[in-house]
Protein backbone atom coordinates (compact mmCIF):
# COMPACT_ATOMS: atom_id res chain seq x y z
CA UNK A 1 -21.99 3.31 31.13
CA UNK A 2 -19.11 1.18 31.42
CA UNK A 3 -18.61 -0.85 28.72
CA UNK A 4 -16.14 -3.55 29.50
CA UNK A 5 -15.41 -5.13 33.03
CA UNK A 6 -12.38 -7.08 34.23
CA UNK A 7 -14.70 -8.86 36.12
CA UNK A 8 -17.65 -9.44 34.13
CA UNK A 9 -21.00 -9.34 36.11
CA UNK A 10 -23.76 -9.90 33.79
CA UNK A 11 -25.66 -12.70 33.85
CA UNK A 12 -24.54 -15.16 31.22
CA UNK A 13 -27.50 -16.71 28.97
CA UNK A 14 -30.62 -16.12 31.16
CA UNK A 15 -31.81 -17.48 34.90
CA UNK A 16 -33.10 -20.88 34.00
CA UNK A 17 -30.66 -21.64 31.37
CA UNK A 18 -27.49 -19.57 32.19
CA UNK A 19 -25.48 -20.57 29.27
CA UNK A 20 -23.97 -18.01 26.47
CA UNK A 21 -22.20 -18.55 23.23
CA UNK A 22 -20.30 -15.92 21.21
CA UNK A 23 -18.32 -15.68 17.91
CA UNK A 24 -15.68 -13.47 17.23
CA UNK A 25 -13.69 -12.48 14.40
CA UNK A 26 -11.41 -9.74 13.50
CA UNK A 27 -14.46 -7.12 12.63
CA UNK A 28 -16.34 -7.51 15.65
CA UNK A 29 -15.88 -4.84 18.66
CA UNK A 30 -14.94 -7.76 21.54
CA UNK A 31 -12.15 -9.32 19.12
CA UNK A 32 -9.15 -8.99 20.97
CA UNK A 33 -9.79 -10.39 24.65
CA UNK A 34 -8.72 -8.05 27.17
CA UNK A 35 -7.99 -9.28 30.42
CA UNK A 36 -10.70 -10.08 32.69
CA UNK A 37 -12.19 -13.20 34.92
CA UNK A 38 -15.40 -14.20 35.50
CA UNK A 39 -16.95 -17.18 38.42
CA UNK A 40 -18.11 -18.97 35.36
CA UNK A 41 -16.38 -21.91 33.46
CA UNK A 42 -15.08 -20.97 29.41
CA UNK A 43 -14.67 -22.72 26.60
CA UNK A 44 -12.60 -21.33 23.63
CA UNK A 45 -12.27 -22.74 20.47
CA UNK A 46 -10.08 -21.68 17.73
CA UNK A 47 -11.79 -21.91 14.39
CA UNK A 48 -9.14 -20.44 12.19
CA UNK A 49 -6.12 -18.52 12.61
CA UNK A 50 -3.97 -18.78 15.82
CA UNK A 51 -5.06 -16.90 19.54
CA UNK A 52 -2.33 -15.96 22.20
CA UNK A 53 -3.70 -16.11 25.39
CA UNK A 54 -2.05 -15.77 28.86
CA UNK A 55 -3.61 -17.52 31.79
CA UNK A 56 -2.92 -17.08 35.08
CA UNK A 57 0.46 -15.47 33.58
CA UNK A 58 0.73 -18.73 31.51
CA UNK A 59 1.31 -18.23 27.98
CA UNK A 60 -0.97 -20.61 25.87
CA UNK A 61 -0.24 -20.47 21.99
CA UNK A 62 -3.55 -21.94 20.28
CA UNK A 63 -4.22 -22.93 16.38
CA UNK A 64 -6.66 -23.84 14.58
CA UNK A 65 -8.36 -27.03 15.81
CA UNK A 66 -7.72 -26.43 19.63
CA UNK A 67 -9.80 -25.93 22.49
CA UNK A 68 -9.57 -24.48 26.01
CA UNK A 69 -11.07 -24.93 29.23
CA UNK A 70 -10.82 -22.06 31.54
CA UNK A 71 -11.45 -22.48 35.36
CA UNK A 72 -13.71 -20.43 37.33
CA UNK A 73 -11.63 -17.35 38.57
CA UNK A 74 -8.92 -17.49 36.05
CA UNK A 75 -7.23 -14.39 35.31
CA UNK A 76 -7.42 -14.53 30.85
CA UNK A 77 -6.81 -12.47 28.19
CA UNK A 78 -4.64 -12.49 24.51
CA UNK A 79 -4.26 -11.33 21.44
CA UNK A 80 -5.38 -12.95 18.30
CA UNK A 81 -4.15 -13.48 15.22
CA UNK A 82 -6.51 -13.34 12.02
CA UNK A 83 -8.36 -15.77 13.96
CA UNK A 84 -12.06 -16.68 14.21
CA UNK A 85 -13.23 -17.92 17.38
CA UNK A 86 -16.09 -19.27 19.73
CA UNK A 87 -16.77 -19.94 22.91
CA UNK A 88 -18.96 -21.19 25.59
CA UNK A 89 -19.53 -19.50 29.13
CA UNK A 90 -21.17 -21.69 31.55
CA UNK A 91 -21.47 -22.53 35.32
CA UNK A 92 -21.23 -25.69 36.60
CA UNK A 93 -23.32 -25.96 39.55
CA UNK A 94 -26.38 -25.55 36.39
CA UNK A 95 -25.63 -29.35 35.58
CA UNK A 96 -26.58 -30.47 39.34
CA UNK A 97 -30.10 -29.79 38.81
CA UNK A 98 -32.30 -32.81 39.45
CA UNK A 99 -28.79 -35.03 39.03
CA UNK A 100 -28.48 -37.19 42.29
CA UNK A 101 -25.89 -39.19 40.01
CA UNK A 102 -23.31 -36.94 39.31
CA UNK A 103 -23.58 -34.29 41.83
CA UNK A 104 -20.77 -35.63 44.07
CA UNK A 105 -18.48 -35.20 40.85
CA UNK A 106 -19.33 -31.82 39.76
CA UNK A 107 -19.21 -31.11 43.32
CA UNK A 108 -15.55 -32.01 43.27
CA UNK A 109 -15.04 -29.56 40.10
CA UNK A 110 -16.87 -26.50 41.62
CA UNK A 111 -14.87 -26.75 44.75
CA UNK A 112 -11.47 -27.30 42.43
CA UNK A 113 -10.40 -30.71 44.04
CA UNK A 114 -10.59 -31.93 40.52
CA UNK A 115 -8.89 -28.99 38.20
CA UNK A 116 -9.70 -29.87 34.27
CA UNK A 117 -6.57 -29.79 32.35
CA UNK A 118 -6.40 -26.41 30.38
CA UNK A 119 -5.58 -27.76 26.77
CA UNK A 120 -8.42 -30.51 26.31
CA UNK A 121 -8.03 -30.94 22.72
CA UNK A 122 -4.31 -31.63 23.60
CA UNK A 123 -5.17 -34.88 25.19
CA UNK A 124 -8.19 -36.28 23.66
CA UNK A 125 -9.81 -36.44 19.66
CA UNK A 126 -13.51 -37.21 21.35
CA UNK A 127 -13.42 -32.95 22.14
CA UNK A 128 -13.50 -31.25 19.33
CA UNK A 129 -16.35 -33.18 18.04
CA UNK A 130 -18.44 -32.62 20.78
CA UNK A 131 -17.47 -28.60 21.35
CA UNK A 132 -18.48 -28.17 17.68
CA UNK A 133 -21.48 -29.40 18.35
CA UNK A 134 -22.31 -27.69 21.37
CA UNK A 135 -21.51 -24.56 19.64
CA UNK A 136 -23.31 -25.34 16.62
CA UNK A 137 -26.61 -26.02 18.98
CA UNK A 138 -25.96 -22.94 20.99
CA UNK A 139 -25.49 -21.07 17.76
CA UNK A 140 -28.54 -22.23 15.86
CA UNK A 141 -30.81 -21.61 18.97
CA UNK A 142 -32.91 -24.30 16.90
CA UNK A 143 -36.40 -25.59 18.72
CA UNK A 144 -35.17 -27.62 21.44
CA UNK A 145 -31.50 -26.54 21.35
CA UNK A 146 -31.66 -26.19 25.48
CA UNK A 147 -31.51 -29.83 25.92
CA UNK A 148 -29.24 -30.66 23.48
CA UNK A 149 -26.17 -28.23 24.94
CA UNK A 150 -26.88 -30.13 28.05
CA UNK A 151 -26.38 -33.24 26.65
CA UNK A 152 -23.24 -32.09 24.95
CA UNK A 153 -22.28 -30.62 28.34
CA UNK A 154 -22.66 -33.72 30.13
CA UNK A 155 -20.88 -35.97 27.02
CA UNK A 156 -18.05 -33.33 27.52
CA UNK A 157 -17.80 -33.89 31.09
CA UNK A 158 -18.26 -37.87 30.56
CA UNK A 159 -14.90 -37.39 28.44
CA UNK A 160 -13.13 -35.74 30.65
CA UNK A 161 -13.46 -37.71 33.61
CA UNK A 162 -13.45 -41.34 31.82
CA UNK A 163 -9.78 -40.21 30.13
CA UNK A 164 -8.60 -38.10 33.05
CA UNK A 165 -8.48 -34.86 31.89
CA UNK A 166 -8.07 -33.52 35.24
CA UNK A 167 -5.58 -32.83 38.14
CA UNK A 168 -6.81 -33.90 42.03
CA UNK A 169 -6.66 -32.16 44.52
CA UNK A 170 -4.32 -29.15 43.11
CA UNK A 171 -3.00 -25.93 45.36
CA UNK A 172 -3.62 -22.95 43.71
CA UNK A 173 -3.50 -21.24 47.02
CA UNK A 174 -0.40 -19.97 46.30
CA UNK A 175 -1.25 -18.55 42.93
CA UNK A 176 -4.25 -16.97 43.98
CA UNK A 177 -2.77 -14.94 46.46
CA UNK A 178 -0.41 -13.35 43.67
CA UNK A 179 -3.12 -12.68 41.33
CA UNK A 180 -4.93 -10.65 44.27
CA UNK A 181 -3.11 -7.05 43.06
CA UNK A 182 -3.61 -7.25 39.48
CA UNK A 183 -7.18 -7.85 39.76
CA UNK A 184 -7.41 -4.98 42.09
CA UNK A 185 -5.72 -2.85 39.80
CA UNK A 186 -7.81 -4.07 37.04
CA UNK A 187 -10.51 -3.55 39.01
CA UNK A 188 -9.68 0.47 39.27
CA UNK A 189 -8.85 0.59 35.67
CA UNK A 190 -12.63 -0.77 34.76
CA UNK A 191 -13.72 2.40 37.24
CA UNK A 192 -11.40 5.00 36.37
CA UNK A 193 -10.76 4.54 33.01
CA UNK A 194 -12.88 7.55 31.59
CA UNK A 195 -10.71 9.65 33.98
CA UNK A 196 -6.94 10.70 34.42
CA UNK A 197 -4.95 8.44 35.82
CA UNK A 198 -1.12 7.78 36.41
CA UNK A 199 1.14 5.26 37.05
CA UNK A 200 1.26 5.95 40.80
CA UNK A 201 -2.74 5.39 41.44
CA UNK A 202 -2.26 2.15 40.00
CA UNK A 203 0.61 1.02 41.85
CA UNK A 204 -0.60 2.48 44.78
CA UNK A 205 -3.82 0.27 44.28
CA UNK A 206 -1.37 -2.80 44.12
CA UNK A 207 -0.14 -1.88 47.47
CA UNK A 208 3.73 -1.43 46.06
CA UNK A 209 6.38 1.11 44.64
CA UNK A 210 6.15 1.91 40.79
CA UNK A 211 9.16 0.53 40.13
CA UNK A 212 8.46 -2.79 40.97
CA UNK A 213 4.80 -2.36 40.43
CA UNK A 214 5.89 -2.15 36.89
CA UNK A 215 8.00 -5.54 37.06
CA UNK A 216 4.87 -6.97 38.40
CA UNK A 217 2.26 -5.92 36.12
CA UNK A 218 3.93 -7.06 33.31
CA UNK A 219 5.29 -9.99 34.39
CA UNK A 220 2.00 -11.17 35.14
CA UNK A 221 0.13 -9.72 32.05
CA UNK A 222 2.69 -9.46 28.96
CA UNK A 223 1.79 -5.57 29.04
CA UNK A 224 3.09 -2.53 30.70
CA UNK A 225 0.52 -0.47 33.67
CA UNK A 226 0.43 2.31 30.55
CA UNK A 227 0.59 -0.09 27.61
CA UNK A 228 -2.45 -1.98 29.36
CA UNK A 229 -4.21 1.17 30.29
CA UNK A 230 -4.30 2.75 26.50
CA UNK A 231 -5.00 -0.87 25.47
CA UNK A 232 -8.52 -0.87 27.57
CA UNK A 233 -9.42 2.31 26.32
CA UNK A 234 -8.84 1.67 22.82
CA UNK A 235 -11.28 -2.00 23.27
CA UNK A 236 -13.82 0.62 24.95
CA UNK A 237 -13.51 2.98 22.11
CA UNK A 238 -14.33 0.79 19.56
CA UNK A 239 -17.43 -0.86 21.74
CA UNK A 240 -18.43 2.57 22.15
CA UNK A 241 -18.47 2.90 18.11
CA UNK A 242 -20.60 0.18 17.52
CA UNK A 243 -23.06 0.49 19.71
CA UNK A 244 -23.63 4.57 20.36
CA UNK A 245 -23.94 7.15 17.48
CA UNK A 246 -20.77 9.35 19.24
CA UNK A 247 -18.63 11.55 17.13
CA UNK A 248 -14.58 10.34 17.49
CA UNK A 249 -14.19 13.46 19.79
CA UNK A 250 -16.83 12.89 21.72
CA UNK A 251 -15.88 8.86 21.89
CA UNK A 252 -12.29 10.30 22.69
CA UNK A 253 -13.03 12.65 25.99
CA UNK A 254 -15.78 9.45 26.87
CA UNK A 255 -12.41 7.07 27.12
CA UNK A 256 -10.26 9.27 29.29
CA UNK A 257 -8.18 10.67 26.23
CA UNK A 258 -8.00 14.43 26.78
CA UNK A 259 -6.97 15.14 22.72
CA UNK A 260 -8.58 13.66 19.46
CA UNK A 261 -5.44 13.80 18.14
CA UNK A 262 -3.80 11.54 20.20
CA UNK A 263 -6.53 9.31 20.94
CA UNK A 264 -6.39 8.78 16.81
CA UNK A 265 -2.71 8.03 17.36
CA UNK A 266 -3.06 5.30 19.65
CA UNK A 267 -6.07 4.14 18.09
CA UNK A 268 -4.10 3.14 15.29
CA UNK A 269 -1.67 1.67 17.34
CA UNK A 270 -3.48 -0.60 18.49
CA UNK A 271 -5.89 -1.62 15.80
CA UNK A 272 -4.27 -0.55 12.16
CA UNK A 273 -6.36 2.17 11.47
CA UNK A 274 -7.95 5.29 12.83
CA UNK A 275 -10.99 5.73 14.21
CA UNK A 276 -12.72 6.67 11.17
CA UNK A 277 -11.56 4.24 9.08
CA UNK A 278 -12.48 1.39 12.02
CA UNK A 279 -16.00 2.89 11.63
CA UNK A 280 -16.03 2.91 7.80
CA UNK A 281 -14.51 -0.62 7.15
CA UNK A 282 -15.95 -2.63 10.60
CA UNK A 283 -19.93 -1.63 9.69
């Protein structure tokens, strides 16, 4: 079973209302954001604490208060910082249903001739209101919660457009085309990772030379190949924890880490503590 995907394929919130809502903090298993894109739209908002997140190989700092919109396709991932967190996955094309009025609009965003700006809360106090109370219905899951987070949807989407949250017509083409690699080598991490693998699979998978496969990779994801590999396994480890009754050995040899010993090591590393103590303190 693989247990977390750069490119995440399940289906978010159900068929006929494909909407999903998470909260994160520092004791849940999905708290640091590994990097990953999805053909869905994302909100993220910061509840306390602050969340580094790199986009597209942008670095976006975000506090308390603040609240991201991330595009279809975008390439996202961070660390963050004794933070609490929420978010919103959603697709767009969902809101053309039965809406003659808007559709050329959201037309325009699904094809990315209108690109929303990244920061919303940035530019506008009439977000956060409305995010916190899309989050609060989606949390609640009250009786007749599915209509309002379409209303609070479509209130969001009245904001953006009526103070211009938005770029026309932008050329990502560009971009896109230097993203291509790290995706695929993403890709073969999210396959392989259970098994051995070195620096040169990976760079041969991004189609260059290690050397300045290495340049590359970081440059476009704040982490070394290695640093980013180890990182993965360690989110898998602990999402293995939680949700499987595995000893830490057999958790260990399950995430491609040939020796307990060392798979404690970097455990810690990464997270604080060891495996053990993760198990004892998180649940």
């Amino acid at each position: 079973m693989k247990y977390i995907d750069y490119k995440e394929h399940k289906q978010h919130g159900t068929f006929n209302f494909p909407i999903a809502y998470y909260r994160e903090n520092p004791r849940t298993p999905r708290y640091l954001m590994q990097y990953h894109w999805h053909p869905e739209y994302e909100i993220v908002h910061i509840i306390s604490g602050s969340f580094e997140i790199m986009v597209n190989n942008n670095p976006v700092l975000c506090r308390e208060g603040d609240v991201i919109l991330l595009t279809d396709g975008f390439l996202h991932g961070g660390t963050p910082h004794d933070c609490v967190y929420e978010g919103v996955i959603f697709d767009f094309s969902f809101l053309l249903k039965e809406n003659h009025a808007c559709t050329r609009i959201i037309q325009n965003i699904i094809e990315h001739k209108y690109l929303i700006d990244l920061r919303l809360s940035d530019n506008s106090p009439a977000i956060l209101p409305v995010i916190e109370e899309l989050c609060a219905a989606l949390s609640s899951r009250q009786s007749g919660y599915e209509f309002l987070v379409q209303g609070y949807l479509y209130q969001l989407l009245g904001v953006i457009l009526s103070e211009h949250l938005y770029e026309e017509n932008p050329d990502e083409n560009a971009f896109s085309d230097r993203l291509n690699p790290v995706k695929d080598v993403l890709a073969y991490i999210s396959e392989h990772y259970a098994e051995p693998i070195l620096l040169d699979h990976l760079a041969e998978t991004a189609g260059m030379n290690p050397k300045y496969f290495c340049r590359y990779f970081r440059n476009m994801t704040g982490r070394t190949p290695i640093d980013y590999l180890n990182y993965y396994r360690i989110e898998c480890a602990c999402e293995m924890l939680a949700t499987r009754d595995l000893t830490v050995k057999e958790t260990a040899y399950s995430c491609g880490f040939g020796d307990e010993s060392y798979f404690s090591k970097t455990f810690r590393k990464y997270k604080g503590v060891t495996p053990r103590q993760y198990l004892t303190e998180s649940f």
